[in-house]
N, C-alpha and C. Protein backbone atom coordinates (compact mmCIF):
# COMPACT_ATOMS: atom_id res chain seq x y z
N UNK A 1 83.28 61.75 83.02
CA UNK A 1 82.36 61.05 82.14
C UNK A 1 80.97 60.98 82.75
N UNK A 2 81.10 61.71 84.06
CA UNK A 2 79.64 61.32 84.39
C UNK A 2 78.64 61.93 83.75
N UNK A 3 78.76 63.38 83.66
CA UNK A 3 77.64 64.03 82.92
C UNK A 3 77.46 62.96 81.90
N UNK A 4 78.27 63.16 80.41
CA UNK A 4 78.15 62.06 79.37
C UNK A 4 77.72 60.92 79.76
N UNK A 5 77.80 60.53 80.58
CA UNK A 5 77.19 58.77 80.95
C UNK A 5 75.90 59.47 81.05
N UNK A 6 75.12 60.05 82.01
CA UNK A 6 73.82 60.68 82.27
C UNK A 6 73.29 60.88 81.28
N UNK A 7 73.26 61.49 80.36
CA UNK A 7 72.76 62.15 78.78
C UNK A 7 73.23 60.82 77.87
N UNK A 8 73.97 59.92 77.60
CA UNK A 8 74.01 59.35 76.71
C UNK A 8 72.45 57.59 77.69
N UNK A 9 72.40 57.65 79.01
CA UNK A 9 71.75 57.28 79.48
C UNK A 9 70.34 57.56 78.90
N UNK A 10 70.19 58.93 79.02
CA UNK A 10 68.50 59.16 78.74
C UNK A 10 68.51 58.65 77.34
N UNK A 11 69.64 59.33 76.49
CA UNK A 11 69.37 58.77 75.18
C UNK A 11 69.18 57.73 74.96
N UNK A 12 69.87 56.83 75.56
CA UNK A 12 69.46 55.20 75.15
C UNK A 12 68.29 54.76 75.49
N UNK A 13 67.95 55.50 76.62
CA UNK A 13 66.64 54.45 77.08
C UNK A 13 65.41 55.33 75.91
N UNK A 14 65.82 56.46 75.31
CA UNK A 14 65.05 56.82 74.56
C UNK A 14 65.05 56.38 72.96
N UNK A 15 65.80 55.95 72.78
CA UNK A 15 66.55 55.32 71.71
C UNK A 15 65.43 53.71 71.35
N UNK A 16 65.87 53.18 72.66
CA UNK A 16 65.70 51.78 72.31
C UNK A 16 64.17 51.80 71.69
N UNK A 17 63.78 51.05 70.79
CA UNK A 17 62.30 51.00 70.37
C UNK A 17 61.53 52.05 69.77
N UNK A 18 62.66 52.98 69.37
CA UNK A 18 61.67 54.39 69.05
C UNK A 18 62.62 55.52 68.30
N UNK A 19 63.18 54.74 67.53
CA UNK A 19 63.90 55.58 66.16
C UNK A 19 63.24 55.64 64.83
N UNK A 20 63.50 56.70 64.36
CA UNK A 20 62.77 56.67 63.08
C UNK A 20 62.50 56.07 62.08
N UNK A 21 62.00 55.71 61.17
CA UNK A 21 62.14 54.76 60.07
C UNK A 21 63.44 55.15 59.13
N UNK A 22 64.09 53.56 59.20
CA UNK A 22 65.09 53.85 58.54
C UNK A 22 66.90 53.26 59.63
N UNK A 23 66.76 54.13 60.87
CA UNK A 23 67.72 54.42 61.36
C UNK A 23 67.37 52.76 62.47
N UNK A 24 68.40 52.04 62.85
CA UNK A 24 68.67 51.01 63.93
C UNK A 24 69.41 51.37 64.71
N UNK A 25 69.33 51.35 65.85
CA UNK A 25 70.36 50.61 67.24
C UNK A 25 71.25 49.42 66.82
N UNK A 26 72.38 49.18 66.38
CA UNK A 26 73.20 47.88 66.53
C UNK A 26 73.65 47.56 67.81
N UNK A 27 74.58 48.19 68.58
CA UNK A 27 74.99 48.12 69.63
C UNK A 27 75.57 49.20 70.37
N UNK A 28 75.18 49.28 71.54
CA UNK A 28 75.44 50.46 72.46
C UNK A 28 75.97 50.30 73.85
N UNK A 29 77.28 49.33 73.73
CA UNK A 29 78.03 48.84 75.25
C UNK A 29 78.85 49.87 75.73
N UNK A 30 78.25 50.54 76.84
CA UNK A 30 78.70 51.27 77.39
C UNK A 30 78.28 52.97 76.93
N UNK A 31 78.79 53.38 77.50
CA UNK A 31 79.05 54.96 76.69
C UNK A 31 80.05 55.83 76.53
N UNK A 32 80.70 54.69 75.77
CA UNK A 32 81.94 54.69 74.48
C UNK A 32 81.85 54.65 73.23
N UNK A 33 81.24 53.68 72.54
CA UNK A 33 80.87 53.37 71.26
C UNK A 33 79.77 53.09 71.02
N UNK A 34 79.31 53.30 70.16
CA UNK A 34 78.04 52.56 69.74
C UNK A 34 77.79 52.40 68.27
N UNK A 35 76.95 51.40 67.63
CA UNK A 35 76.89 51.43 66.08
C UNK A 35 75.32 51.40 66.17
N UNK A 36 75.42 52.45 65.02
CA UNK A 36 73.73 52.23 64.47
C UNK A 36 74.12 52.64 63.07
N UNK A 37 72.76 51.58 62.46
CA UNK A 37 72.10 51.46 60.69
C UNK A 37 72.11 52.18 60.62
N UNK A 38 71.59 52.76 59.06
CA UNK A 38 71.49 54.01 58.51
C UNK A 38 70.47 53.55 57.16
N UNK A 39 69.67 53.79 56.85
CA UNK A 39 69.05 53.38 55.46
C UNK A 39 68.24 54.52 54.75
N UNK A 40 68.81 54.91 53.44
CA UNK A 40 67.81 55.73 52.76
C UNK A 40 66.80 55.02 52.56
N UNK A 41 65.34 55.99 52.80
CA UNK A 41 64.21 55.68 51.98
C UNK A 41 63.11 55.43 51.30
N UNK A 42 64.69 57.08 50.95
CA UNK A 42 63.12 56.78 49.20
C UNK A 42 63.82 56.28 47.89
N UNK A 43 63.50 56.60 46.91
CA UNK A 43 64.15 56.10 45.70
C UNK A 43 65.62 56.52 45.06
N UNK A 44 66.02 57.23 46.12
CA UNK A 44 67.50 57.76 45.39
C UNK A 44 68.24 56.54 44.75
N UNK A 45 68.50 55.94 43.50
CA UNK A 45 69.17 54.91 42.90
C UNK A 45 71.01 54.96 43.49
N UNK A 46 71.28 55.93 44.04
CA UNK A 46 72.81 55.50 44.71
C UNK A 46 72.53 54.89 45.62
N UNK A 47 71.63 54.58 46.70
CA UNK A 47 72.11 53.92 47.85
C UNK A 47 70.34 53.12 48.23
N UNK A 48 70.06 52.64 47.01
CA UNK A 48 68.49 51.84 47.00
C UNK A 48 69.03 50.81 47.31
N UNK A 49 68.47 49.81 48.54
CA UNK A 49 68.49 48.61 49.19
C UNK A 49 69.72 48.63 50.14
N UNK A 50 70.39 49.83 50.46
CA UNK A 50 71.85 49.52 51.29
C UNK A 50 71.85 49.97 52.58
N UNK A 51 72.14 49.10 53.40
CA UNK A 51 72.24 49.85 54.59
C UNK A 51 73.90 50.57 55.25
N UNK A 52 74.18 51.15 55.54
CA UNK A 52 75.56 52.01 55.98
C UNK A 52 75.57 51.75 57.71
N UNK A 53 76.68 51.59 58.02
CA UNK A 53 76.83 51.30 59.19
C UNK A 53 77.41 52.63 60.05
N UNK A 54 77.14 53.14 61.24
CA UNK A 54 78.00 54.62 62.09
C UNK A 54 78.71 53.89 62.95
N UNK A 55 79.43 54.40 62.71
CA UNK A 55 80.02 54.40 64.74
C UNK A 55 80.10 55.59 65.19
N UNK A 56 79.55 55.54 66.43
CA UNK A 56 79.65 56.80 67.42
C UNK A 56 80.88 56.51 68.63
N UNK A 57 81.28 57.41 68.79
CA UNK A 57 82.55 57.60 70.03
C UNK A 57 82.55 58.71 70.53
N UNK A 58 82.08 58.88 71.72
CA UNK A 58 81.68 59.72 72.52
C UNK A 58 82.99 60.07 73.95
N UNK A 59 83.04 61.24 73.63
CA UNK A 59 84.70 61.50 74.66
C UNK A 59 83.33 61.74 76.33
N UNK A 60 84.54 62.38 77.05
CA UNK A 60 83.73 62.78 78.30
C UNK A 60 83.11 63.72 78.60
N UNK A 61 83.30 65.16 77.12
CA UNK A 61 82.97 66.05 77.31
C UNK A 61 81.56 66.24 76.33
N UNK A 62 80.75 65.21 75.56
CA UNK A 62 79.64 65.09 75.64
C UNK A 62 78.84 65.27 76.27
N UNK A 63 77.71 66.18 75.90
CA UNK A 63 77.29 66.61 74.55
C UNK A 63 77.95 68.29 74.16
N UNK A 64 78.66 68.60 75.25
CA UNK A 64 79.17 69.91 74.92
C UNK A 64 80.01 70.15 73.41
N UNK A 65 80.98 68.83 73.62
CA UNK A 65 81.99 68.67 72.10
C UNK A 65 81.02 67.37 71.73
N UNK A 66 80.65 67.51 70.64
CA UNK A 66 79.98 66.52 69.26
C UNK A 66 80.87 65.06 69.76
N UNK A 67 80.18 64.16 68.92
CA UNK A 67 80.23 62.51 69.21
C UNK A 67 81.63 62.77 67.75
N UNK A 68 82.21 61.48 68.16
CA UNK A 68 83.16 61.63 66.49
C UNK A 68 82.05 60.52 66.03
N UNK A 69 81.79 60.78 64.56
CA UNK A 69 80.80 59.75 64.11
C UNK A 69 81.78 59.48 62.77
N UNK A 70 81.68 58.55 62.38
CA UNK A 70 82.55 57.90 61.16
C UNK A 70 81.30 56.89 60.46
N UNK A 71 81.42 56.82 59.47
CA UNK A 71 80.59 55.34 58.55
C UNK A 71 81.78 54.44 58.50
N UNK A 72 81.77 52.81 58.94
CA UNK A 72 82.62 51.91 58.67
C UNK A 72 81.81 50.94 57.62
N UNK A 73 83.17 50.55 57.49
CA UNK A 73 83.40 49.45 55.85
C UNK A 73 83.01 48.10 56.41
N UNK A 74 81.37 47.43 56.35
CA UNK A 74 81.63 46.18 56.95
C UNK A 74 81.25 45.18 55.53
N UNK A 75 80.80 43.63 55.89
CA UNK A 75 81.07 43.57 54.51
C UNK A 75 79.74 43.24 53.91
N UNK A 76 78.86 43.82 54.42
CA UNK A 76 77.72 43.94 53.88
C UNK A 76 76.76 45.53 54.01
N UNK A 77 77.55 46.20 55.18
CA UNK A 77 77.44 47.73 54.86
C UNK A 77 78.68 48.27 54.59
N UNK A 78 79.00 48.86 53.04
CA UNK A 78 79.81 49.65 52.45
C UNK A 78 79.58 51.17 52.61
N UNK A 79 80.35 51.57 53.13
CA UNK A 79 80.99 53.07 53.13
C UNK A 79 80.31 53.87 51.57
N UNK A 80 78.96 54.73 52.17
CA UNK A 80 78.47 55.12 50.90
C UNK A 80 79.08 56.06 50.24
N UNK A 81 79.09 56.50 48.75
CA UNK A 81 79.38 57.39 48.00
C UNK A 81 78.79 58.24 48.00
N UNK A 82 79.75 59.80 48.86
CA UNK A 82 78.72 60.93 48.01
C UNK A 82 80.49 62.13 48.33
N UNK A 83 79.70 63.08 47.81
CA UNK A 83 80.96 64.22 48.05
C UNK A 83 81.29 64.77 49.42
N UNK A 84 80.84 64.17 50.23
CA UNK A 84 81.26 64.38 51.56
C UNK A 84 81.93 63.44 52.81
N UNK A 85 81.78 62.53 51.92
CA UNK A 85 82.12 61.29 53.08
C UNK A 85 83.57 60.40 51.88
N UNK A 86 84.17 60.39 53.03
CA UNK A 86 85.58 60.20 52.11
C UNK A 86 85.60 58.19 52.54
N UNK A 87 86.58 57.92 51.49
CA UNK A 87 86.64 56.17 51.83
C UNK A 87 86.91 55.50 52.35
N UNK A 88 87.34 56.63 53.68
CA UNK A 88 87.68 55.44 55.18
C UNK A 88 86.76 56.07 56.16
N UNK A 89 85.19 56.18 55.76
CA UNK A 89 84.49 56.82 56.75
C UNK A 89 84.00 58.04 57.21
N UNK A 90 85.42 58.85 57.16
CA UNK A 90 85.34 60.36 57.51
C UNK A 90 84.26 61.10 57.27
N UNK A 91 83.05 61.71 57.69
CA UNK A 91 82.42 62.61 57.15
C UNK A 91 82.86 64.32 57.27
N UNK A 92 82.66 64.78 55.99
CA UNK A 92 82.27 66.15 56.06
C UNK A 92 81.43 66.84 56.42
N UNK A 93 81.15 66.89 57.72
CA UNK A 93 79.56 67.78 57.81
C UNK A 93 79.86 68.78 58.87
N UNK A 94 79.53 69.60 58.74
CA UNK A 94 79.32 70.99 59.68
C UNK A 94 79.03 70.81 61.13
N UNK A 95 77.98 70.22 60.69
CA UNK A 95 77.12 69.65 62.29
C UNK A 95 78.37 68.70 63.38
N UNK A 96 78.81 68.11 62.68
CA UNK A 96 80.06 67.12 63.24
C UNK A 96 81.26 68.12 64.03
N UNK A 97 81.59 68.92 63.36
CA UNK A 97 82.70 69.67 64.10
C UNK A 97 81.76 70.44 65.15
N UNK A 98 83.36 71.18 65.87
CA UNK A 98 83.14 71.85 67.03
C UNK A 98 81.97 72.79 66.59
N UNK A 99 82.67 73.87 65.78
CA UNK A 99 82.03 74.89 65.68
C UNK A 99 80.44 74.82 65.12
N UNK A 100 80.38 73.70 64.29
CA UNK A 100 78.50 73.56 64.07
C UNK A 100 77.87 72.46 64.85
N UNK A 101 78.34 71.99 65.75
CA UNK A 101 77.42 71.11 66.86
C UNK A 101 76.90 72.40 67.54
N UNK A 102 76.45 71.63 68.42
CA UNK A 102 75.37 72.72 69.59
C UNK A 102 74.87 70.80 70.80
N UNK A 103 74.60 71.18 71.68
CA UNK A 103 74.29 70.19 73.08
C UNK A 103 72.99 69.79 72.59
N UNK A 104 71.95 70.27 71.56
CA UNK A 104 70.87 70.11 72.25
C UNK A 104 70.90 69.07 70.61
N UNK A 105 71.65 68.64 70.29
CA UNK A 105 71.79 67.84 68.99
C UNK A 105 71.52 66.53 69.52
N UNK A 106 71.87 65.21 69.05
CA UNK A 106 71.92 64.18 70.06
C UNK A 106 72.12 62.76 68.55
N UNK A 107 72.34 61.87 69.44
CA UNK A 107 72.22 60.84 68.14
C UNK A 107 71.43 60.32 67.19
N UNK A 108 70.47 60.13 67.61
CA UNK A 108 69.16 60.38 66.66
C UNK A 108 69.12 61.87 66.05
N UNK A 109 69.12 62.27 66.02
CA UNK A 109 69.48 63.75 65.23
C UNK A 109 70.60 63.80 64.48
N UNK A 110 71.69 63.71 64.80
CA UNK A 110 72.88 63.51 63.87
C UNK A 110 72.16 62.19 63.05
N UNK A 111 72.24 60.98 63.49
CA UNK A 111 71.40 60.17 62.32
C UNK A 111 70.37 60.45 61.02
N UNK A 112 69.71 61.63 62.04
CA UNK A 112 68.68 61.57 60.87
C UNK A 112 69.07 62.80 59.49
N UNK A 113 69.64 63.72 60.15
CA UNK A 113 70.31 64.70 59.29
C UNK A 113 71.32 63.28 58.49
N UNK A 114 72.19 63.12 58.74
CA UNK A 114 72.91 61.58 57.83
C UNK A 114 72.02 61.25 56.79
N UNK A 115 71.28 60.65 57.38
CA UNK A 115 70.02 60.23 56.54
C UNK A 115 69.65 61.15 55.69
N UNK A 116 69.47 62.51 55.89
CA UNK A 116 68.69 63.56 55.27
C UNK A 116 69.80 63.75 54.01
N UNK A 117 70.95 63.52 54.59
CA UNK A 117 72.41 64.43 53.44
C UNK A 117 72.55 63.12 52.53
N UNK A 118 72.14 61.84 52.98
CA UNK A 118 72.33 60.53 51.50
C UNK A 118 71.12 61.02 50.70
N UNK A 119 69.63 61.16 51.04
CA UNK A 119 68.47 61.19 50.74
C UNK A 119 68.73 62.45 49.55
N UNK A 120 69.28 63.36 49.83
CA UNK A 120 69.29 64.80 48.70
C UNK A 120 70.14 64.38 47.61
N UNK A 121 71.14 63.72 47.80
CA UNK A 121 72.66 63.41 47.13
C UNK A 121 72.12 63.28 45.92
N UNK A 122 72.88 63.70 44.89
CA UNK A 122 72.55 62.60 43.04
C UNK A 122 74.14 63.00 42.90
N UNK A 123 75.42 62.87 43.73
CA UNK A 123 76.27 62.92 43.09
C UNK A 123 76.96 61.55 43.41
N UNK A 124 77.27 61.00 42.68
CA UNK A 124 78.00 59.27 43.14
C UNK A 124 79.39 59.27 42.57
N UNK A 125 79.67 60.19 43.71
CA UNK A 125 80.98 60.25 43.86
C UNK A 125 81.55 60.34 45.41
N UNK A 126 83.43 60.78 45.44
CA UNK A 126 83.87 60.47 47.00
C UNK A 126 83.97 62.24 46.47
N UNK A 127 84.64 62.78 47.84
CA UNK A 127 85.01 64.43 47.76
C UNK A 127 86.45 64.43 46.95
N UNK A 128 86.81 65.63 46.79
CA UNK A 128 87.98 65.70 45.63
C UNK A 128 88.88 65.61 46.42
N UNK A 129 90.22 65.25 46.16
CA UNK A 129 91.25 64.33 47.00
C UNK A 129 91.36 63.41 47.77
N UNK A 130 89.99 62.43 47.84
CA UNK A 130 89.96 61.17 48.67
C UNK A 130 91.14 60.16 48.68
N UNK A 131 92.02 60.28 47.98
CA UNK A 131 93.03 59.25 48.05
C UNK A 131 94.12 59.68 48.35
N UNK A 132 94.25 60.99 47.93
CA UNK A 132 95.43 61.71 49.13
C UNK A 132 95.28 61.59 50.73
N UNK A 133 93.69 62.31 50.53
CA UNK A 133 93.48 62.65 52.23
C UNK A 133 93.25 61.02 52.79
N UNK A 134 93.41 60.29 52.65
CA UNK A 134 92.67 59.03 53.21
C UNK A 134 94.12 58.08 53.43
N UNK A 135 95.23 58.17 52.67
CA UNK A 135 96.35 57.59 52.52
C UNK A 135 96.83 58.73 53.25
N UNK A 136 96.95 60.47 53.63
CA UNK A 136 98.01 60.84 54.53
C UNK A 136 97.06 61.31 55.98
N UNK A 137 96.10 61.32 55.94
CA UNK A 137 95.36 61.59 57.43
C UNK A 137 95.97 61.01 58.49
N UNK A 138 96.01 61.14 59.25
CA UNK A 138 96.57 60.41 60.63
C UNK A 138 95.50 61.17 61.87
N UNK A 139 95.08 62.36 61.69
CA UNK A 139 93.98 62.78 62.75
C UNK A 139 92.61 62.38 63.47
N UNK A 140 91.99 62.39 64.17
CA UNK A 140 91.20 61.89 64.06
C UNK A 140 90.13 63.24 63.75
N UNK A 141 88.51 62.54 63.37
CA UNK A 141 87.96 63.18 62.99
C UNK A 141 87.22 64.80 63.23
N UNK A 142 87.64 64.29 64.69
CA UNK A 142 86.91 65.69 65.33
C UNK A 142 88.18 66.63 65.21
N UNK A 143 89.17 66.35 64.68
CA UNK A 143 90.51 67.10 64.91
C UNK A 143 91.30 67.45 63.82
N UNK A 144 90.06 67.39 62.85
CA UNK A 144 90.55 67.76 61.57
C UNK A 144 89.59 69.08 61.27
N UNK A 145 90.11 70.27 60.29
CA UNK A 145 89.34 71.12 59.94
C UNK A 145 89.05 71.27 58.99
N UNK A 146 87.71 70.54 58.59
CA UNK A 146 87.59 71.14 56.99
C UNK A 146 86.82 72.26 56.90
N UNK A 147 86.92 72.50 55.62
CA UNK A 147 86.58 73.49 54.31
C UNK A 147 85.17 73.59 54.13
N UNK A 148 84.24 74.08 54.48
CA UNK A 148 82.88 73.80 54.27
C UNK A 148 82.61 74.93 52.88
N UNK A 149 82.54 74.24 51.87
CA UNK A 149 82.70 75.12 50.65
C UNK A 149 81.27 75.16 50.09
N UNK A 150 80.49 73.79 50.24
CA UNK A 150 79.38 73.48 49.41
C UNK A 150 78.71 72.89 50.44
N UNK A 151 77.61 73.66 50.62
CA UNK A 151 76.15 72.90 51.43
C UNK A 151 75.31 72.59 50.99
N UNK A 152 75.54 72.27 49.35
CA UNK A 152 74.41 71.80 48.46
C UNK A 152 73.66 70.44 48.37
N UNK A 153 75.41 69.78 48.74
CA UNK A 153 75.34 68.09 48.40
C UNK A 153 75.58 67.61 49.60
């Protein structure tokens, strides 16, 4: 974990006070977990006035293998609707798995792309089979393979 402690180090101290508009620091104990905000904004009417909550979980082999990032259900940030992010969190994104991360990505970057994929959205919906996949999943996220069919939404 040392490398990962080192690099998630610079990040924080780069982090603190100097994220983009939009994106917060909640908490960052240790370099294990961490939660940060998420807020569209511009006028997209699906997710006007809401903020979405991440969690990041960072293994030891950070930044080589991607952070697992999930959106959680709290009870004033709800798990947003779009066709990629299923209703216990899970995201669909390219960038998230093995094969479309890259090292030189980082959390503020995954955030802001997040940000970028609510900001395009006009579909207010979950992805097709959210209640199958969400009731039989048992994997965790980085250890699942999806289907990258549509890079539209």
């Amino acid at each position: 974990m040392a490398f990962a402690s080192r690099r998630l180090g610079k990040e924080l101290s780069k982090i603190h006070g100097n994220l983009p508009p939009g994106i917060t620091l909640v908490t960052a104990e240790g370099f294990e977990e961490w939660l940060l905000d998420v807020q569209v904004l511009d006028e997209n009417p699906i997710y006007m006035g809401k903020l979405f909550r991440l969690m990041f979980r960072f293994s030891k082999s950070y930044p080589i293998e991607p952070p697992e990032v999930t959106f959680v259900n709290t009870t004033d940030r709800p798990i947003p609707m779009h066709p990629h992010i299923y209703s216990n969190g899970i995201i669909c994104l390219d960038l998230l798995s093995t094969q479309g991360w890259s090292p030189v990505q980082n959390v503020e970057s995954v955030c802001m792309s997040l940000q970028s994929m609510l900001t395009g959205n006009t579909k207010n919906e979950r992805p097709e089979g959210d209640e199958q996949f969400v009731a039989s999943n048992r994997r965790r996220p980085r250890d699942i393979d999806f289907y990258y069919h549509d890079n539209t939404v």
